[in-house]
PDB file of N, CA and C in Angstrom:
ATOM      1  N   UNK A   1      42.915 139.202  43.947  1.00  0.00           N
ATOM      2  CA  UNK A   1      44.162 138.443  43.975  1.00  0.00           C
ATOM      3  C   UNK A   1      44.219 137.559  42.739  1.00  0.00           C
ATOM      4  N   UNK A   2      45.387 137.608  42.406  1.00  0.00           N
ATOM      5  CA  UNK A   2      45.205 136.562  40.550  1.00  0.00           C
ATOM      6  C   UNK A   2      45.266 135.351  41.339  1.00  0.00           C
ATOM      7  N   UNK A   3      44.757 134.615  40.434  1.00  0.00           N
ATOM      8  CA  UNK A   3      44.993 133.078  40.662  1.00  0.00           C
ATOM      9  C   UNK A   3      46.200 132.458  41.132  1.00  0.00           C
ATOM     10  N   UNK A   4      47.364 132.583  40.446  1.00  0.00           N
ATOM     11  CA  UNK A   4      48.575 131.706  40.397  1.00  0.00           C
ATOM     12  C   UNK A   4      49.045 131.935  41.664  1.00  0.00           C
ATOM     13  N   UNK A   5      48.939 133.507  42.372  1.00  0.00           N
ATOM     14  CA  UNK A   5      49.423 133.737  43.852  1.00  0.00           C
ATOM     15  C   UNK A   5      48.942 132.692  44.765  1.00  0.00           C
ATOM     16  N   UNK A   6      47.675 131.916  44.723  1.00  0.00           N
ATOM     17  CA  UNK A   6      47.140 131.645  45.476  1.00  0.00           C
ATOM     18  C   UNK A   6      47.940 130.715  46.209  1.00  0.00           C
ATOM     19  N   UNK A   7      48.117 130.514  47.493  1.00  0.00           N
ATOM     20  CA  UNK A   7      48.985 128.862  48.025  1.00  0.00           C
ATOM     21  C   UNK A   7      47.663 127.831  47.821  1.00  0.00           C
ATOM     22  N   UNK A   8      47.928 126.807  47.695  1.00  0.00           N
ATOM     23  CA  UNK A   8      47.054 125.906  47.682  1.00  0.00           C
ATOM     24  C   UNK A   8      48.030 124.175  48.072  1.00  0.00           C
ATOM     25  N   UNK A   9      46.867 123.494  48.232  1.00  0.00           N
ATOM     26  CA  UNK A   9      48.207 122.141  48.703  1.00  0.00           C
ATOM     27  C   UNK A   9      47.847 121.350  47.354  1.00  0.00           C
ATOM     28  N   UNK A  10      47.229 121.769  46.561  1.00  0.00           N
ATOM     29  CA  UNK A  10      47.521 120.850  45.432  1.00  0.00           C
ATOM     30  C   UNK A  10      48.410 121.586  44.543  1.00  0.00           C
ATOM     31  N   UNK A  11      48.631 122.343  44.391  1.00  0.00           N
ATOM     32  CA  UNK A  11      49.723 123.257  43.797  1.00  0.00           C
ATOM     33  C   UNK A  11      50.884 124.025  45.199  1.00  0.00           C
ATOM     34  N   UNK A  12      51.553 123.474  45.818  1.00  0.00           N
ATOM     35  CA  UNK A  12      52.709 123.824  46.529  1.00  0.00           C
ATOM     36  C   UNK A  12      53.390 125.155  45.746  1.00  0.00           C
ATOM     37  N   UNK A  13      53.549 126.277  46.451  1.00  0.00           N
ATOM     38  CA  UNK A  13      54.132 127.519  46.145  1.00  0.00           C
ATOM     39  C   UNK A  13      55.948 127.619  46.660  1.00  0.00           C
ATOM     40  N   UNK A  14      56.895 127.721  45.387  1.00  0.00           N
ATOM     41  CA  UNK A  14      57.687 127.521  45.683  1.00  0.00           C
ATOM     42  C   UNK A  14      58.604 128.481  46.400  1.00  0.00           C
ATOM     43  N   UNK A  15      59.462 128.747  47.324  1.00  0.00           N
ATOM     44  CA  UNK A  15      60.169 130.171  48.372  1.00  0.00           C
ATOM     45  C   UNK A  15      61.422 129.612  48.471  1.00  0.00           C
ATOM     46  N   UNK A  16      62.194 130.214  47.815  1.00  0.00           N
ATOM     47  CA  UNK A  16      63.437 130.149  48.780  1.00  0.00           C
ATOM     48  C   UNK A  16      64.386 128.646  48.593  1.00  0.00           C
ATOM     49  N   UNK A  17      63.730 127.671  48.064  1.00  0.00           N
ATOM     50  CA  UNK A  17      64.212 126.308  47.310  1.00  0.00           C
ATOM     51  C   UNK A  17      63.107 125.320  48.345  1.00  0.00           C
ATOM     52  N   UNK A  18      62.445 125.913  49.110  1.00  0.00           N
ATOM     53  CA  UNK A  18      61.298 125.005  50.265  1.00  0.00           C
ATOM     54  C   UNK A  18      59.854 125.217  49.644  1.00  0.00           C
ATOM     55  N   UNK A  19      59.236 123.865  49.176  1.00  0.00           N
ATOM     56  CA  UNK A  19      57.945 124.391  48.569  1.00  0.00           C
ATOM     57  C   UNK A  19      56.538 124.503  49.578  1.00  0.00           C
ATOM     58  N   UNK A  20      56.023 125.666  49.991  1.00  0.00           N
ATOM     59  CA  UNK A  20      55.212 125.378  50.970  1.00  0.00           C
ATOM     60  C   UNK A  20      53.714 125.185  50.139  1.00  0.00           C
ATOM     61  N   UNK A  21      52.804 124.874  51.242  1.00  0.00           N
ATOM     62  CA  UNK A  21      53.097 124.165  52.666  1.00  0.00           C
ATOM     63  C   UNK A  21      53.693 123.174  52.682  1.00  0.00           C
ATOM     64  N   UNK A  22      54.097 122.854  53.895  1.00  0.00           N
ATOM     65  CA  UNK A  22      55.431 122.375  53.969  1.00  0.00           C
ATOM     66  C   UNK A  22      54.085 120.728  55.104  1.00  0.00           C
ATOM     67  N   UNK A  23      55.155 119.726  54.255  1.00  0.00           N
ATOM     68  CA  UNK A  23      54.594 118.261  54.310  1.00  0.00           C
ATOM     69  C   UNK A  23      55.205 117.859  55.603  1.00  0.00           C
ATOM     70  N   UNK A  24      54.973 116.870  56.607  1.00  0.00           N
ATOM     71  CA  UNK A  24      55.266 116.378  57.653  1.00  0.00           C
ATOM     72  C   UNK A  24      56.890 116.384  57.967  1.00  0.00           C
ATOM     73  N   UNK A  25      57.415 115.727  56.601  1.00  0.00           N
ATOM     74  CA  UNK A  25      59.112 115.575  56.523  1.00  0.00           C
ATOM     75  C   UNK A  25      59.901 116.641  56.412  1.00  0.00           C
ATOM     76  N   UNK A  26      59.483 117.867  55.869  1.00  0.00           N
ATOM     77  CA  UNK A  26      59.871 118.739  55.391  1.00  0.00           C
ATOM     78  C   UNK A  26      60.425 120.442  56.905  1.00  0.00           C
ATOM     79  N   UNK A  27      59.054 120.225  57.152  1.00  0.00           N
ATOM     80  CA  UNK A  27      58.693 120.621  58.888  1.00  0.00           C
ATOM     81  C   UNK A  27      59.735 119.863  60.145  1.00  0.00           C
ATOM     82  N   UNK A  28      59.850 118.724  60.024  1.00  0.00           N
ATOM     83  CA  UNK A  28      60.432 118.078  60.426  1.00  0.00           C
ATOM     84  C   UNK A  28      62.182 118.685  60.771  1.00  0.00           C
ATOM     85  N   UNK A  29      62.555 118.690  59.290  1.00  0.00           N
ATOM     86  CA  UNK A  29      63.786 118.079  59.116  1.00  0.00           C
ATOM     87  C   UNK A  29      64.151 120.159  59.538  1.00  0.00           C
ATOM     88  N   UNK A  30      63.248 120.896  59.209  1.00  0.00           N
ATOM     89  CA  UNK A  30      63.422 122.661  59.181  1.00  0.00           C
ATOM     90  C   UNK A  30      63.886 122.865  60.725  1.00  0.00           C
ATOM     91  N   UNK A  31      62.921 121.821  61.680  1.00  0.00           N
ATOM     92  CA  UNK A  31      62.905 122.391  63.115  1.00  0.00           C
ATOM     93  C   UNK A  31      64.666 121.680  63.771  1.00  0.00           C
ATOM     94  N   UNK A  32      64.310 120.419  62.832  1.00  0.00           N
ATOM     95  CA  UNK A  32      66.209 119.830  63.327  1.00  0.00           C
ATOM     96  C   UNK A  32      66.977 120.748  63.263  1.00  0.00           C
ATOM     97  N   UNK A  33      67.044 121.039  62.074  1.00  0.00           N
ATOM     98  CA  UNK A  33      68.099 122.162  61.523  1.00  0.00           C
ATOM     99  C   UNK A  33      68.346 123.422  61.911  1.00  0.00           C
ATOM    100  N   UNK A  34      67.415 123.987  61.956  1.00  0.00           N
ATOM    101  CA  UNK A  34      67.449 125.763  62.413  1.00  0.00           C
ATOM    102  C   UNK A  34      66.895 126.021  63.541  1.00  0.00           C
ATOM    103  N   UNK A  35      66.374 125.305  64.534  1.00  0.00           N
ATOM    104  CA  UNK A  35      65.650 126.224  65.507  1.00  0.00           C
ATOM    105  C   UNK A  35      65.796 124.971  66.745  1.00  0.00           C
ATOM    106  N   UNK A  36      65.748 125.608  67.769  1.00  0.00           N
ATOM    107  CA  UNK A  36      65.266 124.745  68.908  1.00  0.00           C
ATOM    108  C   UNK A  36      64.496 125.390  69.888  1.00  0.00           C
ATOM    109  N   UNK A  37      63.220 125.285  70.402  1.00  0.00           N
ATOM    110  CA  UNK A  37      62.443 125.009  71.219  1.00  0.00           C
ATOM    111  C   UNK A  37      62.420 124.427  72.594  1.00  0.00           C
ATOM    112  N   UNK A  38      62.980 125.260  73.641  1.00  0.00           N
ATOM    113  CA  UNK A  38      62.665 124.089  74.878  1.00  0.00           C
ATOM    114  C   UNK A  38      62.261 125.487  76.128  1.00  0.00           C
ATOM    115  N   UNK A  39      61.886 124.418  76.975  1.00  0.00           N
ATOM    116  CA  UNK A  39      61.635 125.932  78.830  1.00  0.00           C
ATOM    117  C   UNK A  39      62.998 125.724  79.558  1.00  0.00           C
ATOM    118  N   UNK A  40      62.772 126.370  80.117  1.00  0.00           N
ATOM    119  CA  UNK A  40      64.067 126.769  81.293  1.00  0.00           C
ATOM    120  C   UNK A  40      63.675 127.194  82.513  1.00  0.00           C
ATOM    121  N   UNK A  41      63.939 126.759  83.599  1.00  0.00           N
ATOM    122  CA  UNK A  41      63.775 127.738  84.527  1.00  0.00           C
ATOM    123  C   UNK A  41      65.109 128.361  85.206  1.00  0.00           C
ATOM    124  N   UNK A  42      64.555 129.496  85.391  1.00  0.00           N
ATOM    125  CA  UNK A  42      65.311 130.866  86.154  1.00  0.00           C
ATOM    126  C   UNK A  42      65.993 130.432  87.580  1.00  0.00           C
ATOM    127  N   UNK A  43      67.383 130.422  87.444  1.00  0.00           N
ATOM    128  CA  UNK A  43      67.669 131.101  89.098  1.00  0.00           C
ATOM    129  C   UNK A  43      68.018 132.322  88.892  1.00  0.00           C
ATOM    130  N   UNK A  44      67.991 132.625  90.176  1.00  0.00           N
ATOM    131  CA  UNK A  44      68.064 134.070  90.530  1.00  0.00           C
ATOM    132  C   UNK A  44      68.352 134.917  89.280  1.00  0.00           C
ATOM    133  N   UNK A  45      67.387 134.719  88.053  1.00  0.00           N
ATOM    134  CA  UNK A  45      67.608 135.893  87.228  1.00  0.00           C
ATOM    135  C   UNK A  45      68.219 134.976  85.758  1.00  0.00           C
ATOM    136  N   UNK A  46      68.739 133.568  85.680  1.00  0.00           N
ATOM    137  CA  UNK A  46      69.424 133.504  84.736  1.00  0.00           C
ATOM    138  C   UNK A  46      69.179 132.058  84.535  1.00  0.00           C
ATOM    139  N   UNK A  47      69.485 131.558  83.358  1.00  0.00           N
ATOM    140  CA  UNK A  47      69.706 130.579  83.055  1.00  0.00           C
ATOM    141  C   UNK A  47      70.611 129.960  81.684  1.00  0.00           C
ATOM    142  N   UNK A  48      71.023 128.979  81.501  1.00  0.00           N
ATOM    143  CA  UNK A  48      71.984 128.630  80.585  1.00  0.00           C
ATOM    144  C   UNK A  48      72.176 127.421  79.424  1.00  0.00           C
ATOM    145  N   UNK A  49      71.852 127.267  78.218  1.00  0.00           N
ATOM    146  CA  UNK A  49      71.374 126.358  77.498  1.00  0.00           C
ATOM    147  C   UNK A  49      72.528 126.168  76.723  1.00  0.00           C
ATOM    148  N   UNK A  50      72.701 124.704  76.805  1.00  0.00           N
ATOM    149  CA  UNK A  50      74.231 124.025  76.248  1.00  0.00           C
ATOM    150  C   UNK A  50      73.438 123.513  74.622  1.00  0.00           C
ATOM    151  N   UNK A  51      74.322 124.000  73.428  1.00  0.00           N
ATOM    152  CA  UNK A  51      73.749 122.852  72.598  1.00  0.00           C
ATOM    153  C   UNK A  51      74.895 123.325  71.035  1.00  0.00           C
ATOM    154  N   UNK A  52      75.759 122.111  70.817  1.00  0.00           N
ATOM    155  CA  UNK A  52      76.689 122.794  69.762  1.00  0.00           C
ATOM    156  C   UNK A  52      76.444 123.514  68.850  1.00  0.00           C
ATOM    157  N   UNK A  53      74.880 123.292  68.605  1.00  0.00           N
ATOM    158  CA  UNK A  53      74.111 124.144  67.484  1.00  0.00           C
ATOM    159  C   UNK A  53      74.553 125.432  67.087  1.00  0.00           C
ATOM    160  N   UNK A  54      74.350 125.985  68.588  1.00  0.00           N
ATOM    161  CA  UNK A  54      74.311 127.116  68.958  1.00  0.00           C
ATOM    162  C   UNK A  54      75.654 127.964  68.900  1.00  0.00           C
ATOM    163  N   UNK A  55      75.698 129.204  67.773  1.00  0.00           N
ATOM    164  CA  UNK A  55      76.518 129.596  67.386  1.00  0.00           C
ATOM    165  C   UNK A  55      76.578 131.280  67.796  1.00  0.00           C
ATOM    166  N   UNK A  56      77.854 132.048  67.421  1.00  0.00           N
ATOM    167  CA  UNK A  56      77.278 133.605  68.502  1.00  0.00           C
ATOM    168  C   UNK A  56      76.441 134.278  67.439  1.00  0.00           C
ATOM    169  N   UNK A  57      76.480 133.934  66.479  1.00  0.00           N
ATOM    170  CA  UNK A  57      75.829 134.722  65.412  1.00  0.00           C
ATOM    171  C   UNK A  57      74.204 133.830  65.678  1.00  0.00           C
ATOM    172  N   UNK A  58      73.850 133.100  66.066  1.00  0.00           N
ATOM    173  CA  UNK A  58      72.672 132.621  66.387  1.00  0.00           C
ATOM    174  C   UNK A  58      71.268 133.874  66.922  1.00  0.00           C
ATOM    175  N   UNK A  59      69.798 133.546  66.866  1.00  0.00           N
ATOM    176  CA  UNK A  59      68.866 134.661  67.649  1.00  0.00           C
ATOM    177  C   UNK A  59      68.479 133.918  68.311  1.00  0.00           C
ATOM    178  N   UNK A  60      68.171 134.525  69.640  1.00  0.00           N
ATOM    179  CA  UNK A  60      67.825 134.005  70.673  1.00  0.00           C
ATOM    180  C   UNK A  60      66.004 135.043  71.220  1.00  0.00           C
ATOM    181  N   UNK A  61      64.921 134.349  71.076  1.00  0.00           N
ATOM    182  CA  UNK A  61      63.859 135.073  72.210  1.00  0.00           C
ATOM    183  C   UNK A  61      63.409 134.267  73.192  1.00  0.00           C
ATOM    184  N   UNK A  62      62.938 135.017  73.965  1.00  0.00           N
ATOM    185  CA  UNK A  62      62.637 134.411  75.783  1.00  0.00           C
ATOM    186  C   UNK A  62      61.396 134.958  75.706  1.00  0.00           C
ATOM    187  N   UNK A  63      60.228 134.030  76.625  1.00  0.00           N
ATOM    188  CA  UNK A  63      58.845 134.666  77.324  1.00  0.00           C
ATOM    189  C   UNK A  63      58.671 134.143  78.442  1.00  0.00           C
ATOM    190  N   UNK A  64      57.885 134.852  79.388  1.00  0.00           N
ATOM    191  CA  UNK A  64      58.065 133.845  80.808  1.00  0.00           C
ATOM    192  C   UNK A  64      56.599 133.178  80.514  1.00  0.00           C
ATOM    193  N   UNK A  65      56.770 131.732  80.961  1.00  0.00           N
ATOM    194  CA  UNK A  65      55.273 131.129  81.239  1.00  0.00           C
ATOM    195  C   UNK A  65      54.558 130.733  82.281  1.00  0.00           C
ATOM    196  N   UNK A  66      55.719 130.874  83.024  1.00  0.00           N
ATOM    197  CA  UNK A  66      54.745 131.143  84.359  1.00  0.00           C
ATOM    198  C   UNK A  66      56.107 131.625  85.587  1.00  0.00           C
ATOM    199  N   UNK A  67      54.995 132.332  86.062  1.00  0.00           N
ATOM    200  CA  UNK A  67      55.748 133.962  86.878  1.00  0.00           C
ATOM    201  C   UNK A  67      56.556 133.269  88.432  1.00  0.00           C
ATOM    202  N   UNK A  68      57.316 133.549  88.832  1.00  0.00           N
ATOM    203  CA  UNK A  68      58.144 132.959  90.036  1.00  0.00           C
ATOM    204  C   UNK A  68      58.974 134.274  90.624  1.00  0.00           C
ATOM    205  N   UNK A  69      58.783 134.762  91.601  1.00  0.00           N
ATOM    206  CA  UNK A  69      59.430 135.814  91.617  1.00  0.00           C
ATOM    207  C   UNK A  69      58.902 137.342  91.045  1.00  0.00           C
ATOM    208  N   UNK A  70      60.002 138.355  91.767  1.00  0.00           N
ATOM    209  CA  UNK A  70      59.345 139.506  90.685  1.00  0.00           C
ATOM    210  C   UNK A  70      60.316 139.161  88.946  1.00  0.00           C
ATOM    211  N   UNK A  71      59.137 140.016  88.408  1.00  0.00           N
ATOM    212  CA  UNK A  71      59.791 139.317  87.028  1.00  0.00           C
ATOM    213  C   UNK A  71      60.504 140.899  86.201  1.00  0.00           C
ATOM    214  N   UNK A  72      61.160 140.202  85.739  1.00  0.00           N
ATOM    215  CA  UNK A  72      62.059 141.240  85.019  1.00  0.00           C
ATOM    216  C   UNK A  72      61.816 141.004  83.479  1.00  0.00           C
ATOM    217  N   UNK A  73      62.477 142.254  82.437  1.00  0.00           N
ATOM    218  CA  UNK A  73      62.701 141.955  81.565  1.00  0.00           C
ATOM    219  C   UNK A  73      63.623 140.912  80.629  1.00  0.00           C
ATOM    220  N   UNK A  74      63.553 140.139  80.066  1.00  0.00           N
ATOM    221  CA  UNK A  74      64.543 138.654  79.738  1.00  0.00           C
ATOM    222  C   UNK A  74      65.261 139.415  78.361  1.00  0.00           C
ATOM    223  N   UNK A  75      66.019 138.909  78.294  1.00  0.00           N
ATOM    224  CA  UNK A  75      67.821 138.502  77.195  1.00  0.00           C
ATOM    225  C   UNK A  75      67.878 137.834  76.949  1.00  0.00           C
ATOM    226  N   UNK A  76      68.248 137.568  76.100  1.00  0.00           N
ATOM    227  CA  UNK A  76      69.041 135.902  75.174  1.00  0.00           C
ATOM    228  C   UNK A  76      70.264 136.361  74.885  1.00  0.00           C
ATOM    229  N   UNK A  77      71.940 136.393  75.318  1.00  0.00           N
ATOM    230  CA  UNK A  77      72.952 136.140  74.825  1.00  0.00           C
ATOM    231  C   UNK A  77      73.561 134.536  74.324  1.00  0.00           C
ATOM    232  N   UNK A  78      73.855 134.560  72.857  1.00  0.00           N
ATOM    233  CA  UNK A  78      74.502 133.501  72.552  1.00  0.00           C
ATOM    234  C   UNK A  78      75.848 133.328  72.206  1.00  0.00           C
ATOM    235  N   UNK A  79      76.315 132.495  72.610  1.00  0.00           N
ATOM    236  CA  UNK A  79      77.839 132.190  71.977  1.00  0.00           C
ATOM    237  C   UNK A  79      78.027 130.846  71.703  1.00  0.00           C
ATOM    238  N   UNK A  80      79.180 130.381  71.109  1.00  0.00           N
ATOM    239  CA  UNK A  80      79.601 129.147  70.908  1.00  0.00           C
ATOM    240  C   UNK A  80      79.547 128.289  71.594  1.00  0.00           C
ATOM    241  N   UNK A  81      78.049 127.212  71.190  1.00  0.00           N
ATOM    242  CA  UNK A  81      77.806 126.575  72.411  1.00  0.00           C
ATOM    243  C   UNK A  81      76.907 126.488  73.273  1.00  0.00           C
ATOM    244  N   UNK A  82      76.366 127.779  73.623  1.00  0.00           N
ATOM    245  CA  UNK A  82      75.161 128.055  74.294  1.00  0.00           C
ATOM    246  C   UNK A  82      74.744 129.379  74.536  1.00  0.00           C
ATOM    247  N   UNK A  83      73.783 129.368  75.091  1.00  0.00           N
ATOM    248  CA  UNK A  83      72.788 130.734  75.091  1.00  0.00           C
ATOM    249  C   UNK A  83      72.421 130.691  76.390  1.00  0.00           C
ATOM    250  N   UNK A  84      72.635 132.147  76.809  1.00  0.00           N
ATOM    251  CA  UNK A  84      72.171 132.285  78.732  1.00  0.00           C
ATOM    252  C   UNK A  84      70.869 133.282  78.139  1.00  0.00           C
ATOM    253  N   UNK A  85      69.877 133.045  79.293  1.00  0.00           N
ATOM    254  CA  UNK A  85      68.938 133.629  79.144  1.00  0.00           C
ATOM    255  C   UNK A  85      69.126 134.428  80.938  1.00  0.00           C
ATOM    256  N   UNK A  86      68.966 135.772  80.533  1.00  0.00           N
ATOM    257  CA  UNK A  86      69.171 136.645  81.738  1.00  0.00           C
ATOM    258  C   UNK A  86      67.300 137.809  81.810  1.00  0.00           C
ATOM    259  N   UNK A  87      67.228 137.732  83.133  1.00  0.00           N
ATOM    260  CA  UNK A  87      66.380 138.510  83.442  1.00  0.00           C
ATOM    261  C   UNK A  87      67.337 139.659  84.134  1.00  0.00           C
ATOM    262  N   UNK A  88      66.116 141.013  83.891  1.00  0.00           N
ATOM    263  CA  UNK A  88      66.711 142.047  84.572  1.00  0.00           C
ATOM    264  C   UNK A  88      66.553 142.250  86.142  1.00  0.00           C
ATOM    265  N   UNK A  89      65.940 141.166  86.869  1.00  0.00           N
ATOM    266  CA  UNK A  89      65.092 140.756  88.033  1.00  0.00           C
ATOM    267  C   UNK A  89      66.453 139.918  88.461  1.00  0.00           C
ATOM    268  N   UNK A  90      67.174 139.707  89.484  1.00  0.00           N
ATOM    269  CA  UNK A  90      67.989 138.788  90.048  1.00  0.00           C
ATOM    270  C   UNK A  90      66.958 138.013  90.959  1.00  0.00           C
ATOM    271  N   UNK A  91      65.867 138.357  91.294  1.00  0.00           N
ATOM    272  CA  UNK A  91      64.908 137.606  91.494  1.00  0.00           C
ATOM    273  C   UNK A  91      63.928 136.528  90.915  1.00  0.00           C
ATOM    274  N   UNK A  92      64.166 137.000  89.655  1.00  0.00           N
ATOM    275  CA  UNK A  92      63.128 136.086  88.917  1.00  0.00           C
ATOM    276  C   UNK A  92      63.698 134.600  88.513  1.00  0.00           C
ATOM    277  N   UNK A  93      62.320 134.109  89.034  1.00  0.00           N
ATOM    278  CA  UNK A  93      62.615 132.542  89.038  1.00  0.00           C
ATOM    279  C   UNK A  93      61.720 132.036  88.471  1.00  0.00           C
ATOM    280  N   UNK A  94      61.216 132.586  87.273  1.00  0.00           N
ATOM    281  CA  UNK A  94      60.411 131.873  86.275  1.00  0.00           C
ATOM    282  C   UNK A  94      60.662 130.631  85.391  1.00  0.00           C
ATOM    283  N   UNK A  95      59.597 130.055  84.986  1.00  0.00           N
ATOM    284  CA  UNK A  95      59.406 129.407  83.768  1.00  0.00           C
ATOM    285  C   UNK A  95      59.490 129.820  82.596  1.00  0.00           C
ATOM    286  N   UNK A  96      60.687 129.858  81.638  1.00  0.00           N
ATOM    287  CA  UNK A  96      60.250 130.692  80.637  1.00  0.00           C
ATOM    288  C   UNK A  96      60.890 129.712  79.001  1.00  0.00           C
ATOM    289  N   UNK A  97      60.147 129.711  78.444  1.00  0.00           N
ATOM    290  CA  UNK A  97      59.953 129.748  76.978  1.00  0.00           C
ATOM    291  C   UNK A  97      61.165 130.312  75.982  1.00  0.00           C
ATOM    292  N   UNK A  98      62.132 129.257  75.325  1.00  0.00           N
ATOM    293  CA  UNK A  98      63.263 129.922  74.705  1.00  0.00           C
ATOM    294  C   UNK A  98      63.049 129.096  72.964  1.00  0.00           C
ATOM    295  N   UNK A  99      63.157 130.383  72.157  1.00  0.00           N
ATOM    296  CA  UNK A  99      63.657 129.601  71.096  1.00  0.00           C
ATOM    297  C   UNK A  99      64.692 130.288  70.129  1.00  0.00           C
ATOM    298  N   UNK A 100      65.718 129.180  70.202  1.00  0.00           N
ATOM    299  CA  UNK A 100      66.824 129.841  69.467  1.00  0.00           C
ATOM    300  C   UNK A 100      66.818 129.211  67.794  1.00  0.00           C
ATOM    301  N   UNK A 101      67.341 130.574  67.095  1.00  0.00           N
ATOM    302  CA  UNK A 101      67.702 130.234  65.600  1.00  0.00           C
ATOM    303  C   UNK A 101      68.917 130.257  65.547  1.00  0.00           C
ATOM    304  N   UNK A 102      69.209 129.009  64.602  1.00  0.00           N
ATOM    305  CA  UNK A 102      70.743 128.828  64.231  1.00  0.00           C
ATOM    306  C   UNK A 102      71.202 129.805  63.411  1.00  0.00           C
TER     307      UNK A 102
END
């Protein structure tokens, strides 16, 4: 590998106009902006996350973290506004893990 590729934190490698690794503020201000992180739990199969962020052109993934019900395969539909997270289980009443990109 040549040298200059290398990342290093005394020499920050520049991507995209973000120089990584990326410093406390920087991380920070990325997760405000583009992404959100939170759990949900399932009724019967579904659930529904309000946040203006959230646009239809937005990505949405789901994981369950802990099992309630039989469990189905999960969805993320988004639209203006919010994102439903659907299992293929009308049973499943899990805990599950969502993070959407703006």
């Amino acid at each position: 590998m040549l040298e200059e590729n290398k990342l290093s934190i005394q020499q920050p490698k520049q991507r995209g106009g973000i120089a990584f690794p990326l410093d406390y503020e920087d991380a920070s201000a990325l997760k405000q902006s583009f992404l959100t992180v939170v759990q949900v739990q399932l009724q019967n199969g579904t659930s529904t996350i309000y946040d203006s962020k959230i646009l239809a052109s937005s990505i949405g993934f789901a994981n369950h973290s802990v099992f309630s019900g039989i469990i189905g395969v999960l969805s993320v539909q988004c639209s203006n506004g919010s994102a439903t997270i659907t299992s293929s289980s009308d049973t499943d009443n899990s805990l599950v893990n969502v993070l959407i990109i703006y």
